[in-house]
N, C-alpha and C. Protein backbone atom coordinates (compact mmCIF):
# COMPACT_ATOMS: atom_id res chain seq x y z
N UNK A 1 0.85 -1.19 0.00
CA UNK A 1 0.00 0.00 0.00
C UNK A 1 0.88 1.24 0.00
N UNK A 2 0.52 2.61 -0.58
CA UNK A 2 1.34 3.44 -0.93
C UNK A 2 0.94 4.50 0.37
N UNK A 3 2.03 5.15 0.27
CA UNK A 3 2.10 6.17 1.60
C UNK A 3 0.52 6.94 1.50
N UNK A 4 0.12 7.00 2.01
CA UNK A 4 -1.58 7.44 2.47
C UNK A 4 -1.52 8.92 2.56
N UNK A 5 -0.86 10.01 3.15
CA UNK A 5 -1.30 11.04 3.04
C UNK A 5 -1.13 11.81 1.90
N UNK A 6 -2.19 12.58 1.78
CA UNK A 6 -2.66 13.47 0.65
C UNK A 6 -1.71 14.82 0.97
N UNK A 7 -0.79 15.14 0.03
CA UNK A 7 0.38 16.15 0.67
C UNK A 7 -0.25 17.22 0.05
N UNK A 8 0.30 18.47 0.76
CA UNK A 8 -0.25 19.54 0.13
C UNK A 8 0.07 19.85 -0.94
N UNK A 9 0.81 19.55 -1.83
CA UNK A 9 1.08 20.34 -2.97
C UNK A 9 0.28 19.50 -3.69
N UNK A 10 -0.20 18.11 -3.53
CA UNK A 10 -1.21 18.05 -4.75
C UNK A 10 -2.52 18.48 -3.87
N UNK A 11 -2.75 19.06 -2.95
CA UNK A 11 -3.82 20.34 -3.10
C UNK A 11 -3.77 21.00 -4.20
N UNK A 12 -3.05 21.50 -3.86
CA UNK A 12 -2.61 22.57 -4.62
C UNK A 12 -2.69 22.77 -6.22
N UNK A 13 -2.09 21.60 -6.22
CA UNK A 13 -1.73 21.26 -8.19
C UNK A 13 -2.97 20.99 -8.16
N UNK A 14 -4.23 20.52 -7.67
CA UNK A 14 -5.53 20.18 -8.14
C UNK A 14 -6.04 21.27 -7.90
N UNK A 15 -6.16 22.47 -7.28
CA UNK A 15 -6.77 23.87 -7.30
C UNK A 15 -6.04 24.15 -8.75
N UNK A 16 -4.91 24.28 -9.00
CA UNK A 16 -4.28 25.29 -10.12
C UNK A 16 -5.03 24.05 -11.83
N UNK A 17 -5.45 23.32 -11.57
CA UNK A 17 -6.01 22.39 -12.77
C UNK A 17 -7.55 22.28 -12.78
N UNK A 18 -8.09 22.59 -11.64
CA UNK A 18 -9.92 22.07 -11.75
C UNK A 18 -10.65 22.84 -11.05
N UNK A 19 -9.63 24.03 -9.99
CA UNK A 19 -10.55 24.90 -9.10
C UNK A 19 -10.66 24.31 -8.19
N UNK A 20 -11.14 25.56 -7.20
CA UNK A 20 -11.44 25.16 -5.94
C UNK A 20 -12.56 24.86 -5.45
N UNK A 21 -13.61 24.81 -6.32
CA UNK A 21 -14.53 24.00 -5.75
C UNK A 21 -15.06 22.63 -5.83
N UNK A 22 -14.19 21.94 -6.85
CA UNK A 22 -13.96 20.59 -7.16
C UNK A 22 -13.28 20.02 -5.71
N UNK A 23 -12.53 20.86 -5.11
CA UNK A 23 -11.33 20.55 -4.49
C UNK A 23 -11.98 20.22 -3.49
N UNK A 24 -12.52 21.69 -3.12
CA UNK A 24 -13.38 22.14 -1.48
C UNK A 24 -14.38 20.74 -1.34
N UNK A 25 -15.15 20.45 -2.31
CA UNK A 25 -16.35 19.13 -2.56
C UNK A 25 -15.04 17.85 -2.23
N UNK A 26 -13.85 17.65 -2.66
CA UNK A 26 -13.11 16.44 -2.60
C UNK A 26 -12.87 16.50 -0.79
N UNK A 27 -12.22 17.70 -0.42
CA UNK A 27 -12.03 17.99 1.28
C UNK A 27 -13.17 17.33 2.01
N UNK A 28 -14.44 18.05 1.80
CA UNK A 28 -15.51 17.81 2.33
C UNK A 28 -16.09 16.33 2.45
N UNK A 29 -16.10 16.07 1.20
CA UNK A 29 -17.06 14.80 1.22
C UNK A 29 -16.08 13.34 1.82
N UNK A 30 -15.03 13.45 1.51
CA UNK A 30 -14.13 12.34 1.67
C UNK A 30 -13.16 13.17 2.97
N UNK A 31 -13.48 13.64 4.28
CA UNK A 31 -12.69 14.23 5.10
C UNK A 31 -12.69 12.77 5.98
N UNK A 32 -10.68 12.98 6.21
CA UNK A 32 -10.51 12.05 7.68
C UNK A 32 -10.42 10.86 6.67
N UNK A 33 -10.86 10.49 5.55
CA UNK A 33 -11.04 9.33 5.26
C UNK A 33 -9.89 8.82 4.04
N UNK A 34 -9.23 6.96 4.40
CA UNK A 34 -8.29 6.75 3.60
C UNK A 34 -8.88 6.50 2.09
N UNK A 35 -8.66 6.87 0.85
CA UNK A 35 -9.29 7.00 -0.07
C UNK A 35 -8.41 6.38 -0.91
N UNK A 36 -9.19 5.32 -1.66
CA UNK A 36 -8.59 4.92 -3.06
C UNK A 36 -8.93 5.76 -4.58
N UNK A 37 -7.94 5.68 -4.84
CA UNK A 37 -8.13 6.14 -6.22
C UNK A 37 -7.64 5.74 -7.15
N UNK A 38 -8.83 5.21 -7.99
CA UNK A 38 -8.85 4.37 -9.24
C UNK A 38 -8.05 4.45 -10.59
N UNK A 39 -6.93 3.62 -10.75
CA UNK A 39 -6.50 3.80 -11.95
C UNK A 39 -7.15 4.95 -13.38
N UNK A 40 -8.18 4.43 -13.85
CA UNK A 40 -8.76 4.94 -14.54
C UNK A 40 -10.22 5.54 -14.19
N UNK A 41 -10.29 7.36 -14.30
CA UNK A 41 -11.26 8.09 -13.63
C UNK A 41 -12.71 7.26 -14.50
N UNK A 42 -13.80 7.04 -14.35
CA UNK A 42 -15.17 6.76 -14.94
C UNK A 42 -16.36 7.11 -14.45
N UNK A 43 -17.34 7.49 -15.22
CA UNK A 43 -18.49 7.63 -14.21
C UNK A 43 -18.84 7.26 -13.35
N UNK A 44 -19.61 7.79 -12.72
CA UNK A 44 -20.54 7.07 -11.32
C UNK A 44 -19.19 6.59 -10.36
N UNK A 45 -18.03 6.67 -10.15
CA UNK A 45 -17.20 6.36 -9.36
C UNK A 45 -17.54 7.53 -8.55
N UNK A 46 -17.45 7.04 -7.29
CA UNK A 46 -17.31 8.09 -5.99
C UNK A 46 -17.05 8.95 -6.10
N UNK A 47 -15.48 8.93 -6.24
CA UNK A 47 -14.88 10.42 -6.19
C UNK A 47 -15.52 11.24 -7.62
N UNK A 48 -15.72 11.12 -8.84
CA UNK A 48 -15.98 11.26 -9.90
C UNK A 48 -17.95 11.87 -9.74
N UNK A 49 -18.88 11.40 -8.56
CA UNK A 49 -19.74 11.63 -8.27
C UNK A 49 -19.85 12.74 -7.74
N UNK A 50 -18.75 12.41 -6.59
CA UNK A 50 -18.80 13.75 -5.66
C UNK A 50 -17.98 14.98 -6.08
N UNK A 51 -17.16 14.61 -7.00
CA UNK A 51 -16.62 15.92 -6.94
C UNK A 51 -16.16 16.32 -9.18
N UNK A 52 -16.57 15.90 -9.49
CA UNK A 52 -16.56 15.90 -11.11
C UNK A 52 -15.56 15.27 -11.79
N UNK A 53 -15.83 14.93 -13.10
CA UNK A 53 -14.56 14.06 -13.66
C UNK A 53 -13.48 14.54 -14.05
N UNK A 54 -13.46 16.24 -14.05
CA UNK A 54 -11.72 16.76 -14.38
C UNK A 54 -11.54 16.32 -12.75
N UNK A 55 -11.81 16.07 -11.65
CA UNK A 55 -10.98 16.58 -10.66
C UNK A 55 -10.29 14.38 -10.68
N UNK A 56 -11.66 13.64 -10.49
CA UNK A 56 -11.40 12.52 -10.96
C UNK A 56 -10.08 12.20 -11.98
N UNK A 57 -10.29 12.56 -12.72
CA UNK A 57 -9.58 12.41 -13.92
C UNK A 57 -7.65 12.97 -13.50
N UNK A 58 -7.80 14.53 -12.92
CA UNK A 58 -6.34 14.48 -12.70
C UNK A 58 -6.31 13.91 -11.41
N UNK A 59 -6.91 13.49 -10.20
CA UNK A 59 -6.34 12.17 -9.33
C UNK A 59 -6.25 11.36 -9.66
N UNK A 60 -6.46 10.89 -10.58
CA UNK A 60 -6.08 9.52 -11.49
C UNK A 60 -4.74 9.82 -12.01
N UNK A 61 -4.29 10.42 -12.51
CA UNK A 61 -2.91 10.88 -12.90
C UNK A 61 -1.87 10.98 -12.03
N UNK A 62 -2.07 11.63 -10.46
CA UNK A 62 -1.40 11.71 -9.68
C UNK A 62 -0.94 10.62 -8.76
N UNK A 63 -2.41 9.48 -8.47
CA UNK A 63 -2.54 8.81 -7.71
C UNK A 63 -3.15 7.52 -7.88
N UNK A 64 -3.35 7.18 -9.12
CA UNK A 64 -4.25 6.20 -9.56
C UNK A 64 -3.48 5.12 -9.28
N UNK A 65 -4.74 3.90 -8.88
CA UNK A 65 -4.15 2.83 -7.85
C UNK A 65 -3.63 2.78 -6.35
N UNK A 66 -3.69 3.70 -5.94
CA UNK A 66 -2.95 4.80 -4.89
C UNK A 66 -4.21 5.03 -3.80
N UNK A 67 -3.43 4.81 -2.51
CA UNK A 67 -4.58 5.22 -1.16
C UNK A 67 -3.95 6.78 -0.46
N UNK A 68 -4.97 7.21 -0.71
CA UNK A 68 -4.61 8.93 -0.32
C UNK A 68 -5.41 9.03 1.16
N UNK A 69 -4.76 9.85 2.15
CA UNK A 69 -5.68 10.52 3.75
C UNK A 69 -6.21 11.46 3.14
N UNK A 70 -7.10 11.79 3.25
CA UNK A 70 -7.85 13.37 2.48
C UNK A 70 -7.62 13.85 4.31
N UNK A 71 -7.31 15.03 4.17
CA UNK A 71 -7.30 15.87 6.00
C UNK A 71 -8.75 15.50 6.49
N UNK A 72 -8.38 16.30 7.82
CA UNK A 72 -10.30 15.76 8.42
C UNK A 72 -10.20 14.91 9.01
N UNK A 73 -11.40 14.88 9.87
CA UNK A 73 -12.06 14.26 10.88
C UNK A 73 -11.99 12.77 10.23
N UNK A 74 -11.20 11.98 11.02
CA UNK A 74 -11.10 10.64 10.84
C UNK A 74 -12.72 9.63 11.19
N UNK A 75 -13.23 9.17 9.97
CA UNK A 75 -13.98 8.16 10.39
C UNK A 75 -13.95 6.87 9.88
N UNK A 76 -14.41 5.97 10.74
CA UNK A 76 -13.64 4.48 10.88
C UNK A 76 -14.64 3.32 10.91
N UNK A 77 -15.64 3.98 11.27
CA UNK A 77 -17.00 2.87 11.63
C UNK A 77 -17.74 3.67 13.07
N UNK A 78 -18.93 3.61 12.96
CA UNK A 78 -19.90 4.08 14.23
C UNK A 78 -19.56 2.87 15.36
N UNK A 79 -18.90 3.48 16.18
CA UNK A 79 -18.55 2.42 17.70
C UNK A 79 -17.66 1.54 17.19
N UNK A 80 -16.72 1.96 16.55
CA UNK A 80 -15.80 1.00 16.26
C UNK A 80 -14.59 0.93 17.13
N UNK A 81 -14.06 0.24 18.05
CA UNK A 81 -13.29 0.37 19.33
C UNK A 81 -12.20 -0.42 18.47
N UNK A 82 -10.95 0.01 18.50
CA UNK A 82 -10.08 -0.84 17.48
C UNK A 82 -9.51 -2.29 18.40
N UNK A 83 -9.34 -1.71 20.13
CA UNK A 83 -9.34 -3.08 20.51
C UNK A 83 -10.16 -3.94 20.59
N UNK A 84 -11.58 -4.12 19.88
CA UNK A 84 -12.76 -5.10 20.11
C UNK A 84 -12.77 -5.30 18.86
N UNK A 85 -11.80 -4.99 17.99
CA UNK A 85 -11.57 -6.22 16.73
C UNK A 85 -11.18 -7.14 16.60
N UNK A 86 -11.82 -8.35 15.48
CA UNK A 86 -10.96 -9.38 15.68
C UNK A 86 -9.44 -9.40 14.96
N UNK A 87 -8.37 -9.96 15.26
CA UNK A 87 -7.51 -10.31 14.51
C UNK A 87 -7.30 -11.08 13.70
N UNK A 88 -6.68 -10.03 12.36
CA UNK A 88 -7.19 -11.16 10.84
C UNK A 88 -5.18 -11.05 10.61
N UNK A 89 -5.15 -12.06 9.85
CA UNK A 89 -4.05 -12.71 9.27
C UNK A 89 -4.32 -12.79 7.51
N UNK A 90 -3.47 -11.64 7.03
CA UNK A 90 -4.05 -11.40 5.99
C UNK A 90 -3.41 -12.33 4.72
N UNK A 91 -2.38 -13.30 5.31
CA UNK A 91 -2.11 -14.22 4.28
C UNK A 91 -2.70 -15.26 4.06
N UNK A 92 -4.09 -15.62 5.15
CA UNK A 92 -4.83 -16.94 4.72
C UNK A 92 -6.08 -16.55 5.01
N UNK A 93 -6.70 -15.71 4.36
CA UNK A 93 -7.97 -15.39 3.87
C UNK A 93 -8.28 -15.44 2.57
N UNK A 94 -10.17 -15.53 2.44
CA UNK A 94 -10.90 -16.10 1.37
C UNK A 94 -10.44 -14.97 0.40
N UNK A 95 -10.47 -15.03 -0.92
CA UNK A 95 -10.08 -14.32 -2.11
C UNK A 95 -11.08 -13.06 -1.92
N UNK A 96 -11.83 -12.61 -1.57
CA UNK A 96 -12.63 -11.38 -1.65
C UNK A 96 -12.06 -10.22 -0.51
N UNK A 97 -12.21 -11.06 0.80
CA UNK A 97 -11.51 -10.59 1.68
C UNK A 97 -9.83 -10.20 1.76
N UNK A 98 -9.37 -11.25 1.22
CA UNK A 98 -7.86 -10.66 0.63
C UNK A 98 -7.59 -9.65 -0.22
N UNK A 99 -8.61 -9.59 -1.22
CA UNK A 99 -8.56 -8.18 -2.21
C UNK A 99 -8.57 -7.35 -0.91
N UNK A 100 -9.64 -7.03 -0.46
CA UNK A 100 -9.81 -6.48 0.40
C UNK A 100 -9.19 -6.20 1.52
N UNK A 101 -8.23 -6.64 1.74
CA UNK A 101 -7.33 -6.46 2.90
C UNK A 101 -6.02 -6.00 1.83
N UNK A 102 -5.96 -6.00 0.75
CA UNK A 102 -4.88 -5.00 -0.02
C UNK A 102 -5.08 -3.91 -0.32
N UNK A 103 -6.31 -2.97 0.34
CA UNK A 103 -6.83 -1.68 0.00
C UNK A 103 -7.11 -1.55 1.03
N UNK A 104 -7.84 -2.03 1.96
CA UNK A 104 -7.72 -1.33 3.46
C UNK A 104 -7.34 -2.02 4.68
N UNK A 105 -6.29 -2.97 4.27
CA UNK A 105 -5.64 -3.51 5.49
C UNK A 105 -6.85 -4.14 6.84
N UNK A 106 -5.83 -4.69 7.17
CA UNK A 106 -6.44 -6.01 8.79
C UNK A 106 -7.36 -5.14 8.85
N UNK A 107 -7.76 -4.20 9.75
CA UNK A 107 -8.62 -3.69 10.76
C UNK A 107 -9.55 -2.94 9.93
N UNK A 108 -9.96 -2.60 8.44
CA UNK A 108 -10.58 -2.89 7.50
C UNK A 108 -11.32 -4.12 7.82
N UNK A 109 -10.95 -5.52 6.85
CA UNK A 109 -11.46 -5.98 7.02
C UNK A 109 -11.85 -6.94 8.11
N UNK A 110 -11.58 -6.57 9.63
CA UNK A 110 -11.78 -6.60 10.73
C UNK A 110 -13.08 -6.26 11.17
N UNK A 111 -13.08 -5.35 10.61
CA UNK A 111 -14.19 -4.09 10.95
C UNK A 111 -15.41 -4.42 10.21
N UNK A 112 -15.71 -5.30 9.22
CA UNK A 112 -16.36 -5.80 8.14
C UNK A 112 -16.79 -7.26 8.43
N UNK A 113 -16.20 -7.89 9.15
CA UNK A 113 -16.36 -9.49 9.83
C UNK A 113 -17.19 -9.23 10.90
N UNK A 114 -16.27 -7.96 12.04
CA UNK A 114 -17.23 -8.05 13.08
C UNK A 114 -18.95 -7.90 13.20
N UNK A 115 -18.84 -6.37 12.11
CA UNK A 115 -20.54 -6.33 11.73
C UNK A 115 -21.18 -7.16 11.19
N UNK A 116 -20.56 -7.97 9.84
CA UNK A 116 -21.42 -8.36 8.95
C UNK A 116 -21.42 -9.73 8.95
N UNK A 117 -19.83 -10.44 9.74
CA UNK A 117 -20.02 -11.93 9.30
C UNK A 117 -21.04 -13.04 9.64
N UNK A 118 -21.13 -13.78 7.84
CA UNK A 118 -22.24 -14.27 8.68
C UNK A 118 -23.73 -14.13 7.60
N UNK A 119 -23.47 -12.62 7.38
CA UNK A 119 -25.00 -12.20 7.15
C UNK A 119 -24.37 -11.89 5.18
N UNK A 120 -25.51 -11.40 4.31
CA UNK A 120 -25.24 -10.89 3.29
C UNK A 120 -25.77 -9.74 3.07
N UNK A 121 -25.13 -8.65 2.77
CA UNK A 121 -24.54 -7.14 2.53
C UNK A 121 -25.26 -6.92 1.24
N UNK A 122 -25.79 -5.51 1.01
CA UNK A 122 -26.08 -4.75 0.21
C UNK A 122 -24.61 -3.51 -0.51
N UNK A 123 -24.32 -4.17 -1.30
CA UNK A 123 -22.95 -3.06 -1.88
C UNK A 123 -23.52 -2.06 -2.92
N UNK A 124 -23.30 -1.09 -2.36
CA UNK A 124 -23.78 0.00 -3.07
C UNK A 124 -22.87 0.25 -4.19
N UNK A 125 -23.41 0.82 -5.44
CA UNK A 125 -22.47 1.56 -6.34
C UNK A 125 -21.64 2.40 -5.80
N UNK A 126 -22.37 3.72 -5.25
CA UNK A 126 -22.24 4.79 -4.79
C UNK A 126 -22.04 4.81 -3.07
N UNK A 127 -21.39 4.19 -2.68
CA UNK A 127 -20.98 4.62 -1.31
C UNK A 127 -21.44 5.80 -0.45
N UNK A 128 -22.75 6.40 0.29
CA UNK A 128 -22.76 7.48 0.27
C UNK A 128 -22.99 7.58 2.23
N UNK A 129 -22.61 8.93 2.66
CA UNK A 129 -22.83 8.88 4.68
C UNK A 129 -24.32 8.30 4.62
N UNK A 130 -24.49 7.64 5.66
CA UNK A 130 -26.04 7.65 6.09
C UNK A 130 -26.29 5.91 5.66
N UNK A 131 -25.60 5.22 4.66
CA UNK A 131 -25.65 4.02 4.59
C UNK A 131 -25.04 3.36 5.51
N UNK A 132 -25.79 1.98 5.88
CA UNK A 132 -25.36 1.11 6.77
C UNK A 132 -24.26 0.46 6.52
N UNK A 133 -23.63 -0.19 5.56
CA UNK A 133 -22.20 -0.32 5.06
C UNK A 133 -21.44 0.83 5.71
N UNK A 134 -21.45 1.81 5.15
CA UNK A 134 -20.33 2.87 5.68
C UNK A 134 -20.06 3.18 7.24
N UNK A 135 -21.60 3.23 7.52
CA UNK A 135 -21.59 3.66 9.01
C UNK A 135 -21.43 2.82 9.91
N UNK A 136 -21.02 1.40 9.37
CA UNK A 136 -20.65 0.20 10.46
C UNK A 136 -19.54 0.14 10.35
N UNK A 137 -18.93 -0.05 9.06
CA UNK A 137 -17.72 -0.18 8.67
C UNK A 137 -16.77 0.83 7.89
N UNK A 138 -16.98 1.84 7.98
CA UNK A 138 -16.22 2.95 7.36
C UNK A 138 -16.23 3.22 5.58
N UNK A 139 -16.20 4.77 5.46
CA UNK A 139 -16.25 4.99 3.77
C UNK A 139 -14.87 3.74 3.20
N UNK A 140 -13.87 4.07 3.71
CA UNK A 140 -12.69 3.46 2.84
C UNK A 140 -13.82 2.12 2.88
N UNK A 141 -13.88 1.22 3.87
CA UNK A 141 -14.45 -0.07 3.23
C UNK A 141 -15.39 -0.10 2.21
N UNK A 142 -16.22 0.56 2.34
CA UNK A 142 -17.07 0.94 1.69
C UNK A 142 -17.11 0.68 -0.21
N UNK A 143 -16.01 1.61 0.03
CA UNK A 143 -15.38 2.38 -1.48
C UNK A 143 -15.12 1.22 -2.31
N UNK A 144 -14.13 0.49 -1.26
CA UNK A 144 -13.24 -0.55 -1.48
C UNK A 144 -14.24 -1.68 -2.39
N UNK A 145 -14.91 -2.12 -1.48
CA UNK A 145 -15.63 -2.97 -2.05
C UNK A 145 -16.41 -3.01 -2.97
N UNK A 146 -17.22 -1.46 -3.42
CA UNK A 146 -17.93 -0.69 -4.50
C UNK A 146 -17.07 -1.29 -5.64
N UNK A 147 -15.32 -1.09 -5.65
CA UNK A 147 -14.79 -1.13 -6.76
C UNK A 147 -14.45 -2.44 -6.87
N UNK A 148 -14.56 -3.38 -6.14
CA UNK A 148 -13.93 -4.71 -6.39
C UNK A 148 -15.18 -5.24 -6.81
N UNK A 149 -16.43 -4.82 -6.65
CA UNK A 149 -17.21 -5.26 -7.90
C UNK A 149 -17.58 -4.57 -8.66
N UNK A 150 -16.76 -4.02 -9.13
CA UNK A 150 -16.49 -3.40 -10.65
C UNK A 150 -17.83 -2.42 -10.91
N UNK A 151 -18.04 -1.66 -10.15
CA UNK A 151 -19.18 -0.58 -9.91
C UNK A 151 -20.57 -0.91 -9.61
N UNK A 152 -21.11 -2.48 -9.84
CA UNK A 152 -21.94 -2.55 -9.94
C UNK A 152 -22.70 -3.07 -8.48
N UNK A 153 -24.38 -2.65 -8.65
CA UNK A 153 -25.28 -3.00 -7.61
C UNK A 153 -24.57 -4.54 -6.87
N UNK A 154 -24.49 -5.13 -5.95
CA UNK A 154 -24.43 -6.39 -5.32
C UNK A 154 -24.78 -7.05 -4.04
N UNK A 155 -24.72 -8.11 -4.04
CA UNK A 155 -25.05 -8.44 -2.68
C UNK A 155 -24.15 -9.32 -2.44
N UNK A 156 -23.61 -9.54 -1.21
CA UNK A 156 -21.99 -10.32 -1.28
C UNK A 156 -22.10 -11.11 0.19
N UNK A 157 -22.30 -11.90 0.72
CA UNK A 157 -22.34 -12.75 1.56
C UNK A 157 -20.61 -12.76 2.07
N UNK A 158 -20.67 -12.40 3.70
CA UNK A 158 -19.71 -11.99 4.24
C UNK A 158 -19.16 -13.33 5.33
N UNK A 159 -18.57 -14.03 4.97
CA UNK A 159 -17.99 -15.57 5.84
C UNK A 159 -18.06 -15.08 7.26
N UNK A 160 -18.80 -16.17 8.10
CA UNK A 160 -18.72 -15.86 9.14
C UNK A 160 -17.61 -15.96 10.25
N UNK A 161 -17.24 -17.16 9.80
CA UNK A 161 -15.73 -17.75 10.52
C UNK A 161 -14.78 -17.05 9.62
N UNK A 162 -14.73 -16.52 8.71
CA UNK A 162 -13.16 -15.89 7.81
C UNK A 162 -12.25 -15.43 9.36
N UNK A 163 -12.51 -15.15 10.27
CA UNK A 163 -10.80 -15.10 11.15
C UNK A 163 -10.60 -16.47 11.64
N UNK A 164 -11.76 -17.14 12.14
CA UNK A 164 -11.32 -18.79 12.41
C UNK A 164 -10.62 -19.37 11.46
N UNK A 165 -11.10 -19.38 9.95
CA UNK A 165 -10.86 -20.01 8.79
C UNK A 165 -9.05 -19.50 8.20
N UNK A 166 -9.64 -18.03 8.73
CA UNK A 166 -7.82 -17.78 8.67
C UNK A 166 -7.04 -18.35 9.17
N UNK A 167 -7.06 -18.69 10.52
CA UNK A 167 -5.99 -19.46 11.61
C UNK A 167 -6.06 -20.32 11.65
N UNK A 168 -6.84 -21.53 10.70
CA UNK A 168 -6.88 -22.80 10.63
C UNK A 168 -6.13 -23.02 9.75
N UNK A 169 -5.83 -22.10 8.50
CA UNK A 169 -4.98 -22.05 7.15
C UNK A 169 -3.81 -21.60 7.76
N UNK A 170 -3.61 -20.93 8.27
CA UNK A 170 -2.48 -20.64 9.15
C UNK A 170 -1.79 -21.68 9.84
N UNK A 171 -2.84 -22.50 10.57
CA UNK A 171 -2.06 -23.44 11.28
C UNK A 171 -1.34 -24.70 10.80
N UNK A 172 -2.31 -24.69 9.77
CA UNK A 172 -1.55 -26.18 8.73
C UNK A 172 -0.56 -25.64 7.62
N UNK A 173 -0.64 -24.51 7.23
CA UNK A 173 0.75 -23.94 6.37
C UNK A 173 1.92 -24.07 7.44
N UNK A 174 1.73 -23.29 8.39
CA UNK A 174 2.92 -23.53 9.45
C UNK A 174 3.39 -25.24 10.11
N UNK A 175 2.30 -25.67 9.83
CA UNK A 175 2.54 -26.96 10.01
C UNK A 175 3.45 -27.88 9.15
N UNK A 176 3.17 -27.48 7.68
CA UNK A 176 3.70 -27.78 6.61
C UNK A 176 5.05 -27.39 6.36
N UNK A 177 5.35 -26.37 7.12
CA UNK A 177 6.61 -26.34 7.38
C UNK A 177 7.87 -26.86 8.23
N UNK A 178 6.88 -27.87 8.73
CA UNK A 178 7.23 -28.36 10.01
C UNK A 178 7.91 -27.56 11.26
N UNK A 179 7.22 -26.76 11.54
CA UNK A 179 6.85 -25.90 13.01
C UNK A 179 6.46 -26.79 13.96
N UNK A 180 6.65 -26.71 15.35
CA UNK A 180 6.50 -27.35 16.12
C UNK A 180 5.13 -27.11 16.92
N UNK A 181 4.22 -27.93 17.78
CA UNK A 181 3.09 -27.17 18.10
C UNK A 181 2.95 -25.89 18.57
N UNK A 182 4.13 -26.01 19.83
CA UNK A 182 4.21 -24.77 20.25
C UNK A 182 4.89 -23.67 19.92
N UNK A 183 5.67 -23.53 18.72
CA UNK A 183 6.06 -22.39 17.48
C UNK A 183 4.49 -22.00 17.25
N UNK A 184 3.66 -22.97 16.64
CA UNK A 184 2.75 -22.58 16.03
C UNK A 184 1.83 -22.05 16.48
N UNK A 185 1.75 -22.64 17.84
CA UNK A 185 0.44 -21.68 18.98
C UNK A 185 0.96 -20.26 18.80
N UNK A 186 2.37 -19.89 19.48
CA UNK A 186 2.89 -18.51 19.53
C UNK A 186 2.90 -17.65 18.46
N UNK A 187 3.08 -18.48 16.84
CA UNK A 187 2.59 -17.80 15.62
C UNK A 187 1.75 -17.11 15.64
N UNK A 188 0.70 -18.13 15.64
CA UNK A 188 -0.72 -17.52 15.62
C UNK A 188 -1.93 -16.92 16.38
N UNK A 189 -1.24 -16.94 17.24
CA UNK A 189 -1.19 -16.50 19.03
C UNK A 189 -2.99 -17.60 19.85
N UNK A 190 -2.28 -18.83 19.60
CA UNK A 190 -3.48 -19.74 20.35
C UNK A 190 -2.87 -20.49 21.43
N UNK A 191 -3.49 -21.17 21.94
CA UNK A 191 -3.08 -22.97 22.39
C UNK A 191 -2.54 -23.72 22.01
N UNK A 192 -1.34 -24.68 22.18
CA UNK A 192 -0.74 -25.59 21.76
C UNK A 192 -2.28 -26.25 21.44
N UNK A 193 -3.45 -26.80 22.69
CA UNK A 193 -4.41 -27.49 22.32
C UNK A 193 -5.27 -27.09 21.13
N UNK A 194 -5.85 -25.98 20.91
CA UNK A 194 -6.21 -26.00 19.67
C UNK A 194 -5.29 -25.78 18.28
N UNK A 195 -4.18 -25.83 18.52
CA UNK A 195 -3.40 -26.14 17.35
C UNK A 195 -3.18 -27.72 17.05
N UNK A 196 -3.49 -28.76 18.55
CA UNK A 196 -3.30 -30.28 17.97
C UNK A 196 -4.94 -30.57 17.55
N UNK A 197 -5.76 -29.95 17.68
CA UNK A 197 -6.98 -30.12 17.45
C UNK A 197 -7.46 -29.66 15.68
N UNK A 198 -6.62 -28.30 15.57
CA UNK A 198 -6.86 -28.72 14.17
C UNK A 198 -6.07 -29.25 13.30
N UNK A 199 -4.98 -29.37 13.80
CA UNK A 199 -3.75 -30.59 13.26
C UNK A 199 -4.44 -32.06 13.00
N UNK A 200 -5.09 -32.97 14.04
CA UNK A 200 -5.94 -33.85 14.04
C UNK A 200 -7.29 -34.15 13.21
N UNK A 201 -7.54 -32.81 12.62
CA UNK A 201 -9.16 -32.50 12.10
C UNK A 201 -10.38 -32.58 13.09
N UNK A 202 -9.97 -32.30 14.63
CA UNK A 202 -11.26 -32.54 15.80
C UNK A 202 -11.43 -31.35 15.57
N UNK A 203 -11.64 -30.24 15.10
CA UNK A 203 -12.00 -28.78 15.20
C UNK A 203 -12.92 -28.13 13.75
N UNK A 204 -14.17 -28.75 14.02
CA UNK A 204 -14.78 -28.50 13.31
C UNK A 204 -14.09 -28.18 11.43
């Protein structure tokens, strides 16, 4: 992931190319929040919604593919306590969630298990405040996921065990390396006992 803050001089260079009220609308709407920005600017994309497609268009130039801090009031999820997340292990998760943990990291999709796992999600095109996606789990998730299905309406069924399922993949890769039980408890920070338990296959 690329250095996250939004430096001032491409303020700047985006006032001297699209104005400042493209800009002031980019500050505003996306404040506090880590923001991706899409290779190639297109309609109906977020930023491209909220704030027009020249301004879209030259953040795409500057930053495309790229996670920018826009300044502002940091928001993260409504009651989101970062120690009452679970801990994810982002090398043995399901393929959706792994995209997803390459755009907004563990406590992202941390933050996305705790609310939703389990249940199936309404993904908006348009990411907007006031939706339940965002306001459980933050705009960046939000965004994130908008674009990993490729703009369109969805509904995406969110694994309920994906951190169990992680540390079970965890435990038999490390196993496979021949790690010892108790290397592998301390790896993955468990029990020697439930590491011989899913070594054995007694663990569900």
């Amino acid at each position: 992931m690329s250095d996250p803050r939004f430096l001032e001089y491409h303020i700047n260079q985006l006032r001297a190319e699209v104005g400042n009220e493209a800009v002031d609308s980019l500050l505003t709407e996306f404040a506090g929040q880590e923001l991706y920005v899409p290779k190639k600017a297109r309609p109906h994309q977020p930023i491209a919604d909220a704030c027009g497609m020249p301004l879209a268009k030259a953040l795409a130039r500057m930053r495309g593919g790229e996670y920018i801090r826009i300044p502002g009031e940091v928001s993260s999820g409504e009651g989101t306590d970062p120690s009452d997340l679970p801990e994810i292990d982002p090398r043995y998760l399901p393929p959706l969630l792994s995209e997803l943990c390459d755009r907004v990291g563990p406590s992202g999709v941390a933050r996305l298990v705790k609310e939703f796992g389990g249940q199936e999600i309404y993904i908006p095109i348009h990411p907007r405040k006031g939706q339940r996606l965002v306001e459980k789990c933050g705009m960046d998730v939000a965004m994130a996921l908008a674009d990993l299905r490729s703009g369109e309406h969805s509904h995406q069924s969110i694994p309920r065990a994906a951190v169990l399922a992680s540390k079970k993949l965890a435990i038999t890769a490390l196993a496979g390396r021949g790690l010892s039980t108790q290397a592998i408890a301390k790896e993955v920070g468990s029990t020697s006992r439930y590491v011989r338990m899913v070594m054995s296959g007694s663990c569900g």
